[in-house]
Protein backbone atom coordinates (compact mmCIF):
# COMPACT_ATOMS: atom_id res chain seq x y z
CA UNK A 1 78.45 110.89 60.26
CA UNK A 2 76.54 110.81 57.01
CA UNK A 3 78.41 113.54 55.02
CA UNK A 4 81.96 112.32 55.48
CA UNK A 5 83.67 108.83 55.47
CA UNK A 6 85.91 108.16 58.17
CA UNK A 7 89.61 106.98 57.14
CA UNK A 8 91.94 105.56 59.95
CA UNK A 9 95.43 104.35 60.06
CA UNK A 10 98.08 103.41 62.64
CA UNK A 11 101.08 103.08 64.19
CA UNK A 12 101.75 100.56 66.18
CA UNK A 13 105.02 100.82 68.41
CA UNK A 14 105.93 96.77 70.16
CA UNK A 15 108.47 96.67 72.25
CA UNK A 16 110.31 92.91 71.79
CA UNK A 17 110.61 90.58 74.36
CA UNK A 18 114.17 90.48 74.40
CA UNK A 19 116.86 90.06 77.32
CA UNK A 20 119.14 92.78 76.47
CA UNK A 21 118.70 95.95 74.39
CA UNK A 22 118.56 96.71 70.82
CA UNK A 23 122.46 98.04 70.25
CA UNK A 24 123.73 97.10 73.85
CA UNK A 25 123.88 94.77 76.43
CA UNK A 26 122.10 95.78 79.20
CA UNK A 27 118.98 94.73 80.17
CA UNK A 28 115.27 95.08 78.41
CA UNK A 29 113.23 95.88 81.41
CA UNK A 30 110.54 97.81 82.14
CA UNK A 31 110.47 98.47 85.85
CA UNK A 32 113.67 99.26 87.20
CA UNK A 33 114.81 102.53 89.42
CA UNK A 34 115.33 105.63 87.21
CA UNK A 35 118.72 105.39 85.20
CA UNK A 36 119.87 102.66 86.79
CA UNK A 37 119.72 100.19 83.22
CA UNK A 38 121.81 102.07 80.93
CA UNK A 39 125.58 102.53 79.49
CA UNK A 40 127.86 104.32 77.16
CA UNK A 41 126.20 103.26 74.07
CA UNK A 42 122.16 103.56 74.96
CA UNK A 43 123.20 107.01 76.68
CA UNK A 44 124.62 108.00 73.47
CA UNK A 45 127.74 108.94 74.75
CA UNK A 46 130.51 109.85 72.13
CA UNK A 47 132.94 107.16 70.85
CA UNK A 48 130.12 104.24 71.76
CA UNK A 49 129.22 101.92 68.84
CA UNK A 50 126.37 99.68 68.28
CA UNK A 51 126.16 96.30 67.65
CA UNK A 52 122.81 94.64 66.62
CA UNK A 53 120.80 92.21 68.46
CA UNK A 54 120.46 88.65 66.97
CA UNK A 55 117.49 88.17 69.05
CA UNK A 56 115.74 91.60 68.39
CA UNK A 57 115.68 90.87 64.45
CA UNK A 58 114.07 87.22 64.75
CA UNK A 59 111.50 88.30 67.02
CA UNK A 60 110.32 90.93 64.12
CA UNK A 61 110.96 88.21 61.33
CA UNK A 62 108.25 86.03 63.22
CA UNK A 63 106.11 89.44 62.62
CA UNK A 64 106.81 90.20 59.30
CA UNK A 65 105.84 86.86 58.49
CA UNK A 66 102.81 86.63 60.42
CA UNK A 67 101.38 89.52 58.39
CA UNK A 68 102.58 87.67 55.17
CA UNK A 69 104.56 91.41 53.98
CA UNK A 70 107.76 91.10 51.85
CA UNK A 71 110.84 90.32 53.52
CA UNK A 72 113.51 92.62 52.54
CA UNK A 73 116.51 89.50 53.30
CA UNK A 74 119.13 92.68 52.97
CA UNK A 75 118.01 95.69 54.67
CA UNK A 76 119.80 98.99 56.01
CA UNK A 77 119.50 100.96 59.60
CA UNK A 78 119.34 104.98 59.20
CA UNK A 79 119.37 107.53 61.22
CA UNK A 80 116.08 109.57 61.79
CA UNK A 81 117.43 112.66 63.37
CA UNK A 82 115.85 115.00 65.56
CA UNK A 83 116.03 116.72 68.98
CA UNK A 84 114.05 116.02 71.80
CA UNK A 85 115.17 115.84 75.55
CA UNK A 86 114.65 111.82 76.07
CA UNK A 87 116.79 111.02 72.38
CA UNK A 88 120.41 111.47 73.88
CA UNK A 89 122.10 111.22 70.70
CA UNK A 90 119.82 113.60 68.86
CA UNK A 91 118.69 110.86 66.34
CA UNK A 92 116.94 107.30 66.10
CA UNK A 93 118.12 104.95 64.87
CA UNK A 94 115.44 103.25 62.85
CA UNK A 95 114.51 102.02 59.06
CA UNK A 96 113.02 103.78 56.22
CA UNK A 97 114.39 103.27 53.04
CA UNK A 98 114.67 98.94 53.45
CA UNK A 99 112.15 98.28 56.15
CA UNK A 100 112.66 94.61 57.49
CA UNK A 101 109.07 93.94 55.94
CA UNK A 102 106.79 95.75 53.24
CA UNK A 103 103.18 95.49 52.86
CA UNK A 104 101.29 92.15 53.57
CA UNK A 105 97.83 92.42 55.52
CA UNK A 106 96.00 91.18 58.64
CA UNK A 107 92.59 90.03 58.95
CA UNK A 108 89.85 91.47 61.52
CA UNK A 109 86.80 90.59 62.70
CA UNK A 110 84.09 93.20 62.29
CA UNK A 111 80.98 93.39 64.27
CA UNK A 112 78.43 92.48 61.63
CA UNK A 113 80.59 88.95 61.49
CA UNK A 114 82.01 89.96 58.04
CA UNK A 115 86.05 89.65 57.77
CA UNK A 116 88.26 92.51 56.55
CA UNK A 117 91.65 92.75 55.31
CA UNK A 118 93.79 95.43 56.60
CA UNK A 119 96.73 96.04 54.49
CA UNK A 120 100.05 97.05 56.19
CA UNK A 121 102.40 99.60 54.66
CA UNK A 122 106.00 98.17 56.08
CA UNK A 123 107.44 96.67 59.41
CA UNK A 124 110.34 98.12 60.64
CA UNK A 125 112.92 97.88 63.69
CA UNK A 126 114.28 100.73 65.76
CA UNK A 127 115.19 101.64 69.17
CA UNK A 128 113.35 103.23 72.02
CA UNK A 129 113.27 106.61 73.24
CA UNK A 130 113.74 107.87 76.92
CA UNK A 131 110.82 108.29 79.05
CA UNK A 132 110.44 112.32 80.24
CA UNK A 133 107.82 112.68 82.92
CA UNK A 134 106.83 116.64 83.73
CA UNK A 135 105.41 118.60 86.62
CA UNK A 136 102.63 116.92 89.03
CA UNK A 137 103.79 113.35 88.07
CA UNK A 138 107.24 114.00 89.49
CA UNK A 139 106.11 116.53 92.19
CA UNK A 140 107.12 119.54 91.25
CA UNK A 141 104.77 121.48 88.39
CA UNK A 142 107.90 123.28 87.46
CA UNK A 143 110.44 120.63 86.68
CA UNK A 144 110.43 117.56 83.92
CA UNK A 145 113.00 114.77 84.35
CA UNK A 146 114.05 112.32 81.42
CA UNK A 147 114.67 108.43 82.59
CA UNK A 148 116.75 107.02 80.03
CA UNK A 149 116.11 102.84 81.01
CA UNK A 150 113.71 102.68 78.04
CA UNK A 151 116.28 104.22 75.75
CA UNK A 152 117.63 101.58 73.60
CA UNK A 153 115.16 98.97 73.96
CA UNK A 154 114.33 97.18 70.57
CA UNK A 155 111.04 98.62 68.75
CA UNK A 156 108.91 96.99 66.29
CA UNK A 157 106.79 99.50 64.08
CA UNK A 158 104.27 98.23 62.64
CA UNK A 159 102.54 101.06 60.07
CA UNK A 160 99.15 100.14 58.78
CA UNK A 161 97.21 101.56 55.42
CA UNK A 162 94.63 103.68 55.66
CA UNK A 163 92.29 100.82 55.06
CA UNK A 164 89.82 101.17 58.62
CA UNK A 165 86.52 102.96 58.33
CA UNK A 166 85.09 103.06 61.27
CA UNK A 167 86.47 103.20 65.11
CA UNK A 168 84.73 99.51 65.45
CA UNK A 169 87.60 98.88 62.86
CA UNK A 170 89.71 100.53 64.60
CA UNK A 171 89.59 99.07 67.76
CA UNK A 172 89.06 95.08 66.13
CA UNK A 173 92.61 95.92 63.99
CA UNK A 174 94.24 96.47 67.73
CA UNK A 175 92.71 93.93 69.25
CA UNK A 176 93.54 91.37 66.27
CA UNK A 177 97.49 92.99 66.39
CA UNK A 178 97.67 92.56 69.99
CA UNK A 179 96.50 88.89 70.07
CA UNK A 180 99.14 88.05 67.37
CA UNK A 181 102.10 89.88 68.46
CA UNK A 182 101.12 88.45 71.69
CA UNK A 183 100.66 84.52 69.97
CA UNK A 184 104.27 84.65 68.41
CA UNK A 185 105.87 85.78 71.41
CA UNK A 186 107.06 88.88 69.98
CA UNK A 187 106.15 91.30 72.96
CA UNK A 188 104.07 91.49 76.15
CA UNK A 189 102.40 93.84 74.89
CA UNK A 190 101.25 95.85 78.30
CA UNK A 191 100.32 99.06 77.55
CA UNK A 192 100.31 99.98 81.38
CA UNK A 193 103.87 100.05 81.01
CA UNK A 194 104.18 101.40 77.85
CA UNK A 195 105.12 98.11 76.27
CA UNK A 196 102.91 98.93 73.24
CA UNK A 197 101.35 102.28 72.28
CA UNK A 198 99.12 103.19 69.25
CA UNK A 199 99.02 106.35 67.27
CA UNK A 200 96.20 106.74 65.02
CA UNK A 201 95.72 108.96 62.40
CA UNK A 202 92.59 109.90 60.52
CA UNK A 203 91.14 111.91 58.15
CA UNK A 204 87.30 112.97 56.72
CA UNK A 205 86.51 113.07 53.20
CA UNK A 206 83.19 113.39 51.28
CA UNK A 207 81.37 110.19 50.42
CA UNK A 208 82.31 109.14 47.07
CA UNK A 209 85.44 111.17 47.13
CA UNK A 210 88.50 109.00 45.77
CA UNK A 211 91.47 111.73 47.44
CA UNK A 212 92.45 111.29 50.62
CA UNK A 213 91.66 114.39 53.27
CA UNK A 214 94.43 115.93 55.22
CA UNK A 215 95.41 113.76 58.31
CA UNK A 216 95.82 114.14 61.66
CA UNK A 217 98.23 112.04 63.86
CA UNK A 218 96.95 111.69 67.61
CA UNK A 219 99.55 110.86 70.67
CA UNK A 220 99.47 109.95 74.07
CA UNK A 221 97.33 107.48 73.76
CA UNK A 222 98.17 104.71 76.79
CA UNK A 223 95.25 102.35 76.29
CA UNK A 224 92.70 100.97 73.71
CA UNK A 225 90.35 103.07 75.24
CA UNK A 226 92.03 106.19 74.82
CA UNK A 227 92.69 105.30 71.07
CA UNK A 228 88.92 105.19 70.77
CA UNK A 229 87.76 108.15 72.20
CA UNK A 230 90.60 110.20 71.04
CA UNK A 231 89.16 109.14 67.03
CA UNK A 232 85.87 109.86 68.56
CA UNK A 233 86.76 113.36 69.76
CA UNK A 234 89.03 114.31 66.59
CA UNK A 235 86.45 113.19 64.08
CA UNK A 236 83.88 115.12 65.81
CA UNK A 237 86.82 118.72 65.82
CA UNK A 238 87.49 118.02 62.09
CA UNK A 239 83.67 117.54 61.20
CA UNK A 240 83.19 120.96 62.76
CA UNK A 241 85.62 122.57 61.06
CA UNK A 242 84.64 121.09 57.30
CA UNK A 243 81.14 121.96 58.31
CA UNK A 244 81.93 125.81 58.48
CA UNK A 245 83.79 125.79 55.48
CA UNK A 246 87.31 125.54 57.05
CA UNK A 247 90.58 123.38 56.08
CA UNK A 248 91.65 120.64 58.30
CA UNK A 249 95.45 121.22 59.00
CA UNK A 250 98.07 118.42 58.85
CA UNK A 251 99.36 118.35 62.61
CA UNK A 252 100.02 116.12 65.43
CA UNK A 253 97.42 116.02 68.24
CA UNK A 254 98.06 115.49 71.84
CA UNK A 255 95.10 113.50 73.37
CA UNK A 256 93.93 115.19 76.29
CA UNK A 257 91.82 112.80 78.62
CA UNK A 258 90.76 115.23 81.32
CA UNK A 259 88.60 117.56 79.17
CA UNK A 260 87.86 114.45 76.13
CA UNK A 261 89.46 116.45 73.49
CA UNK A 262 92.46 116.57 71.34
CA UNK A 263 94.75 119.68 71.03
CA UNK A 264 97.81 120.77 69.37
CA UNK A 265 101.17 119.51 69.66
CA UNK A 266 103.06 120.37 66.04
CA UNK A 267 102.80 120.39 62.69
CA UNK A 268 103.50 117.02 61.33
CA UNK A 269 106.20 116.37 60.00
CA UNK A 270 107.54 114.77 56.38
CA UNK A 271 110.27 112.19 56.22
CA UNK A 272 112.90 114.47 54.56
CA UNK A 273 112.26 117.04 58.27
CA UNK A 274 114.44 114.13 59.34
CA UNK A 275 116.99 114.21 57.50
CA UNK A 276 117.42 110.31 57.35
CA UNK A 277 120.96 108.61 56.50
CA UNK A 278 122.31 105.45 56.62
CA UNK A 279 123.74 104.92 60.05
CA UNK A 280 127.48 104.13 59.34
CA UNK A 281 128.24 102.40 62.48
CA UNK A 282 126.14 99.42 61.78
CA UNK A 283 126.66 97.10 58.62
CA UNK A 284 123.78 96.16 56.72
CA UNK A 285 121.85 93.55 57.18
CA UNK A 286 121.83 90.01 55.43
CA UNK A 287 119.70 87.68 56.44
CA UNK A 288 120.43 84.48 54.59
CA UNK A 289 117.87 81.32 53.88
CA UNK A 290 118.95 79.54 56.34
CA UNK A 291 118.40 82.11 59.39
CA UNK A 292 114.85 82.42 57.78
CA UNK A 293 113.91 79.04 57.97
CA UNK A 294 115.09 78.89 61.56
CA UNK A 295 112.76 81.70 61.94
CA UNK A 296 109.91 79.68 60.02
CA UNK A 297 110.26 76.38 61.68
CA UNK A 298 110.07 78.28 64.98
CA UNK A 299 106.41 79.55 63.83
CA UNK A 300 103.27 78.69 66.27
CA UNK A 301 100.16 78.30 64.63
CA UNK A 302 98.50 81.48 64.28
CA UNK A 303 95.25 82.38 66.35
CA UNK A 304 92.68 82.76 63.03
CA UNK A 305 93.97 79.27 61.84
CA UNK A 306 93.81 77.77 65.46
CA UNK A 307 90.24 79.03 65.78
CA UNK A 308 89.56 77.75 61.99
CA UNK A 309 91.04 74.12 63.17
CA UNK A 310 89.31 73.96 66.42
CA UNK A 311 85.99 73.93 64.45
CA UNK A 312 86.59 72.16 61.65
CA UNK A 313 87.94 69.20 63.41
CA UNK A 314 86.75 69.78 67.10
CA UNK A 315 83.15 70.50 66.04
CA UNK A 316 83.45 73.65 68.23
CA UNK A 317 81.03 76.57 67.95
CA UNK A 318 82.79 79.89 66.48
CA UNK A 319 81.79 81.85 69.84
CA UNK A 320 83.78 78.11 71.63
CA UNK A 321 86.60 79.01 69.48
CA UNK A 322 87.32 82.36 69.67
CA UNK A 323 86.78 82.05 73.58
CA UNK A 324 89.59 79.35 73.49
CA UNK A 325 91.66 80.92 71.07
CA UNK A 326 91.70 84.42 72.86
CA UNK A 327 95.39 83.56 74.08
CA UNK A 328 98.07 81.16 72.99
CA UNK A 329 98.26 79.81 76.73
CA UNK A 330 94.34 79.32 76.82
CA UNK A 331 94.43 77.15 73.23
CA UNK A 332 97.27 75.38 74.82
CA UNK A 333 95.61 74.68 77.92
CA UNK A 334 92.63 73.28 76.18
CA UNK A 335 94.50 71.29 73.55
CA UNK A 336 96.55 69.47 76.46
CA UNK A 337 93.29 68.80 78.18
CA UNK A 338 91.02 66.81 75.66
CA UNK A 339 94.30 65.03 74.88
CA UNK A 340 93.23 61.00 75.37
CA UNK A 341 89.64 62.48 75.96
CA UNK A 342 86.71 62.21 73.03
CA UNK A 343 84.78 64.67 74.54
CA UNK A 344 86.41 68.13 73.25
CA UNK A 345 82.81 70.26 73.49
CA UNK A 346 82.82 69.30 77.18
CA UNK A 347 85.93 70.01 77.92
CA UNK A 348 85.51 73.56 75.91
CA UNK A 349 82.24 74.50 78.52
CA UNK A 350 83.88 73.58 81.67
CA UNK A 351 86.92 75.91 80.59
CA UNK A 352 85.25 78.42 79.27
CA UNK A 353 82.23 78.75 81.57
CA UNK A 354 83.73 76.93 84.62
CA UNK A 355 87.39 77.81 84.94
CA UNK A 356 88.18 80.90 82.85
CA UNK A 357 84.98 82.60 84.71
CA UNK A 358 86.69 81.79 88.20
CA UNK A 359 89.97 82.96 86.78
CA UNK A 360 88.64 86.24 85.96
CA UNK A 361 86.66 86.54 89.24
CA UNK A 362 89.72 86.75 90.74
CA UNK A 363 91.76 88.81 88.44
CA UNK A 364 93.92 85.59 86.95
CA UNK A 365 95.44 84.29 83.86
CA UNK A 366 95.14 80.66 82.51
CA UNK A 367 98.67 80.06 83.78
CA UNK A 368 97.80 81.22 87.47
CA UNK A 369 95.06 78.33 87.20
CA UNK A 370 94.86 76.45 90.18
CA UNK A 371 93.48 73.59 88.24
CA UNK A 372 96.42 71.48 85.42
CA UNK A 373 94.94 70.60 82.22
CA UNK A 374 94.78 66.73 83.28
CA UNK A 375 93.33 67.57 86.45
CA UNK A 376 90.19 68.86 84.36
CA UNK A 377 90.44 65.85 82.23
CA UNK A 378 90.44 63.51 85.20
CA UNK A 379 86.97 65.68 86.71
CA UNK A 380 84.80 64.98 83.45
CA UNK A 381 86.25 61.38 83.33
CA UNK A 382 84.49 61.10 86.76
CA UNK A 383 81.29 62.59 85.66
CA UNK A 384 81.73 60.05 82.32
CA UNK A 385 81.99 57.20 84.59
CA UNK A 386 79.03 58.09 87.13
CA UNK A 387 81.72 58.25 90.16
CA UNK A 388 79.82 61.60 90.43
CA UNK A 389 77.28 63.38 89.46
CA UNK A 390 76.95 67.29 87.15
CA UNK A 391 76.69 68.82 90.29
CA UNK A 392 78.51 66.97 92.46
CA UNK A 393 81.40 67.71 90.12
CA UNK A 394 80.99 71.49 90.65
CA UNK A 395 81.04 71.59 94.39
CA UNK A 396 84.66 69.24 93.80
CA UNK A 397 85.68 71.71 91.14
CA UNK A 398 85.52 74.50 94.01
CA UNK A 399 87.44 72.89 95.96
CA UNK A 400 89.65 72.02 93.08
CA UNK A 401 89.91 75.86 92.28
CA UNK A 402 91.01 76.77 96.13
CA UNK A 403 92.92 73.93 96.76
CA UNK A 404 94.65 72.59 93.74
CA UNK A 405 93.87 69.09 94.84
CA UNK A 406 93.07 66.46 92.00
CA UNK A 407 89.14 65.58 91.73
CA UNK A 408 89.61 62.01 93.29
CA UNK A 409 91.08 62.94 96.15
CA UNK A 410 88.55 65.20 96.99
CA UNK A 411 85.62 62.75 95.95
CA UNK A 412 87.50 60.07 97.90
CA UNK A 413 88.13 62.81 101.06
CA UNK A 414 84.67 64.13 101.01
CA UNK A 415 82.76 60.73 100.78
CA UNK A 416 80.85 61.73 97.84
CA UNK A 417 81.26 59.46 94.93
CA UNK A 418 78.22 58.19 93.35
CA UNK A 419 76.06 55.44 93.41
CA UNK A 420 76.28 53.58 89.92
CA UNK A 421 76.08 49.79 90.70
CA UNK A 422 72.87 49.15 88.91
CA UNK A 423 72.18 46.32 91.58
CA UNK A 424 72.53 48.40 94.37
CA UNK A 425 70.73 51.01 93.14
CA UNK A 426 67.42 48.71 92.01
CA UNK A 427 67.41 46.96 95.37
CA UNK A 428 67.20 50.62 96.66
CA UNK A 429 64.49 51.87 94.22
CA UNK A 430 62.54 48.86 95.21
CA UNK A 431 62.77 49.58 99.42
CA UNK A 432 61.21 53.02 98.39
CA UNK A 433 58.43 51.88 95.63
CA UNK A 434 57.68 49.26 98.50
CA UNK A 435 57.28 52.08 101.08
CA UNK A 436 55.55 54.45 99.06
CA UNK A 437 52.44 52.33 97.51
CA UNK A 438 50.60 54.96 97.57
CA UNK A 439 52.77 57.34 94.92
CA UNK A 440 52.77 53.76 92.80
CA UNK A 441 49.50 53.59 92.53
CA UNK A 442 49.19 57.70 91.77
CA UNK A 443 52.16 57.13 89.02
CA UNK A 444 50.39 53.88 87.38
CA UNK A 445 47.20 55.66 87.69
CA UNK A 446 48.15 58.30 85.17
CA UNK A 447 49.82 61.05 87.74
CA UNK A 448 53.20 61.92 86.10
CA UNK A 449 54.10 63.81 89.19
CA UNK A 450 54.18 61.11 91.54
CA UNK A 451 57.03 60.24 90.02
CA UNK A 452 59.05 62.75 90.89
CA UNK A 453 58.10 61.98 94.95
CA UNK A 454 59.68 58.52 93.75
CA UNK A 455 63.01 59.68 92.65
CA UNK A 456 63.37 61.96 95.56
CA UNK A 457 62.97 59.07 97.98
CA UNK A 458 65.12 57.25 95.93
CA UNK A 459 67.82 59.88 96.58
CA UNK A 460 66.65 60.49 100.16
CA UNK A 461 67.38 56.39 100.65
CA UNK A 462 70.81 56.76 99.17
CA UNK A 463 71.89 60.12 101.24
CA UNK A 464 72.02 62.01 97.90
CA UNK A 465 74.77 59.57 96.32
CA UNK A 466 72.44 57.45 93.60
CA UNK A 467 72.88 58.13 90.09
CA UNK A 468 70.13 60.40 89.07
CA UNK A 469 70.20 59.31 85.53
CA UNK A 470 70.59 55.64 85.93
CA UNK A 471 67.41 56.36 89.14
CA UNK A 472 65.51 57.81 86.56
CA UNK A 473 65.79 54.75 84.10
CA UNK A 474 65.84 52.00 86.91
CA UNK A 475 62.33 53.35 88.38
CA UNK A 476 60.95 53.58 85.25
CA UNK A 477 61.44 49.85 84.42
CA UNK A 478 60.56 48.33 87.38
CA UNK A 479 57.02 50.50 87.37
CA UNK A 480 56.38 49.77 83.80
CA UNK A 481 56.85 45.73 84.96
CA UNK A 482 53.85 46.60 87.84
CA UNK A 483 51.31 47.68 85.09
């Protein structure tokens, strides 16, 4: 791509992780048999009013001010109207003219280690469409059925600038707006279930060129991956068609994953195709200072800032921190483990290398761990102490992981715990140096190797329980007396 710069936006579509719906009360969920979680009012039937969700708006304040945009304290609902089979009352209700939140940004980490800004042009709250599923999917090629459970649940929208240049941005933007809806507890965010979906749009212009080309929105996109290689595959359709001389059309593409292309689905269309009004069965909303600073008080410490504090006062690597700052639960695990314990870095490699790789082994989260924070603590307090020894401690932090059993037990249970009594452990080293005069005399003689015949009998004697390190030093003094 040397002729044409790549420019990408999105559309990011989260629904909250609220109990009941957006304008009625029956229940968010995303499983449930077909039909069987709606009423009156999320069925649009006539004569049913809404009434707002309390819960719904906080959840997209904690958004809004994540991304630092402007807070719009009294804001409007409107109705976006169109007609589609799964939209039962023919429009949306949704926000255009006062979005909850306009502008602010959100920072991404690009592959050459450089940080970008990605500017965002408003946050808004709607409500959720039905779900239609056609042909093969339902059994019958012929037929589509609409399952109205999703309609009604409360949508975040978050619209981002045109600001990404590259699908590496691309796909860094939705990893870094996943981890933070996901950090203030504003959605699950599992795309599998349609929980948060991404439409990206882009456009090709010549290098140097100020004007925006014509863009193209792509759908159906139900994973990151799909995202990518739909920008892949639409980049590489409107290339073609600039190359011969052609004009890209403003459209809506349909991402087709069985043949890796893109095709048409409409022409896009502008805000005024629908029709928006204010809806009149909702007041508007006022959000007042004190509901805000509820809101703020309420705030967890963002992941960038987390990740910034863990090495500034932690002395952890970047690559430790963003490891232990991928999740909120991870960072939480971690900071409740090196709580009482001055050893954070050591804590940070047995999560990260120890636990987190048997967690994903076996297809786990942090909060399916086997092993409690202080439970990891207590291991590395054993290892500080010289009950056991580096590897000792991994065979007890199996068992740890299959059992859930604290590390003393186990050491206790097993008969393992390590030889540290410095007088036990000399009168040993000295039974072995006595019955091995031969590997003295090599080891005083000049042979460095010997002593490694030493240490082994030294840890043959003790039945593999001695101390290596305080072995190591206790042979060494008593030969260096001999000379």
């Amino acid at each position: 791509m040397s002729k044409y710069e790549i420019v990408i936006g999105m559309e990011v579509h989260a629904e909250l992780l609220t109990e009941s719906k957006q304008f009625c009360a029956c229940p968010n969920v995303a499983l449930a048999p077909p039909n069987t979680a709606v009423c009156p009012v999320c069925l649009g039937f006539p004569g049913s009013l809404p009434v707002l969700n309390e819960k719904s708006v906080e959840l997209s304040l904690r958004a809004v001010l994540a991304f630092a945009s402007k807070i719009n304290t009294k804001c409007i609902f409107e109705r976006k109207n169109y007609f589609y089979p799964d939209l039962p009352k023919a429009y949306q209700i949704s926000q255009r003219l006062l979005p909850l939140g306009e502008g602010g940004f959100i920072e991404i980490d690009l592959p050459n280690g450089d940080v970008k800004r990605v500017g965002m042009h408003d946050i808004h709250m709607e409500e959720d469409t039905g779900k239609s599923q056609h042909g093969e999917a339902i059994g019958d090629p012929d037929s589509s059925l609409v399952d109205f459970n999703r309609s009604g649940i409360p949508l975040l929208e978050l619209v981002s600038l045109p600001d990404m240049r590259s699908i590496e941005e691309a796909e860094a933007y939705m990893m870094a707006l996943r981890q933070l809806l996901l950090y203030l507890e504003v959605s699950d965010c599992k795309m599998e279930q349609g929980r948060l979906r991404f439409e990206a749009s882009v456009s090709l212009r010549p290098h140097g060129q100020s004007e925006l080309g014509t863009r193209v929105e792509v759908k159906n996109l139900n994973s990151m991956k799909s995202v990518s290689n739909s920008l892949k595959a639409e980049i590489a359709r409107q290339e073609k068609i600039l190359d011969s001389g052609g004009v890209v059309q403003q459209m809506t593409m349909l991402w087709d994953e069985a043949s890796g292309t893109t095709q048409p689905m409409r022409s896009k269309e502008q805000a005024h195709d629908y029709r928006y009004f204010p809806e009149p069965d909702l007041v508007p909303l006022d959000i007042d200072e004190a509901w805000l600073g509820r809101v703020q008080e309420a705030m967890p410490e963002l992941p960038r800032a987390r990740k910034m504090r863990f090495q500034e006062s932690l002395g952890l690597s970047p690559y430790d921190a963003e490891v232990l700052t991928t999740t909120r639960e991870i960072a939480d695990y971690y900071e409740s483990a090196i709580d009482g314990y001055d050893k954070p870095k050591a804590i940070a490699n047995w999560l990260a290398n120890e636990l987190l790789g048997r967690l994903n082994a076996g297809a786990k989260t942090i909060s399916e761990s086997p092993v409690a924070p202080n439970q990891l603590r207590d291991l590395l307090k054993l290892i500080d102490s010289g009950a056991i020894s580096g590897k000792q401690a991994k065979e007890v932090f199996d068992e740890m992981v299959a059992s859930g059993q604290d590390a003393g037990a186990i050491v206790k249970a097993k008969g393992i715990e390590q030889i540290s009594d410095t007088g036990e452990l000399e009168a040993i080293c000295r039974r072995v140096l006595e019955n091995n005069a031969q590997a003295v005399q090599d080891f005083l003689g000049g042979k460095e190797k010997s002593f490694g015949s030493l240490v082994g009998g030294v840890m043959k004697e003790s039945k593999g329980k001695a101390n290596p390190a305080l072995v190591n030093t206790l042979l060494r003094e008593i030969l260096q007396s001999m000379k």
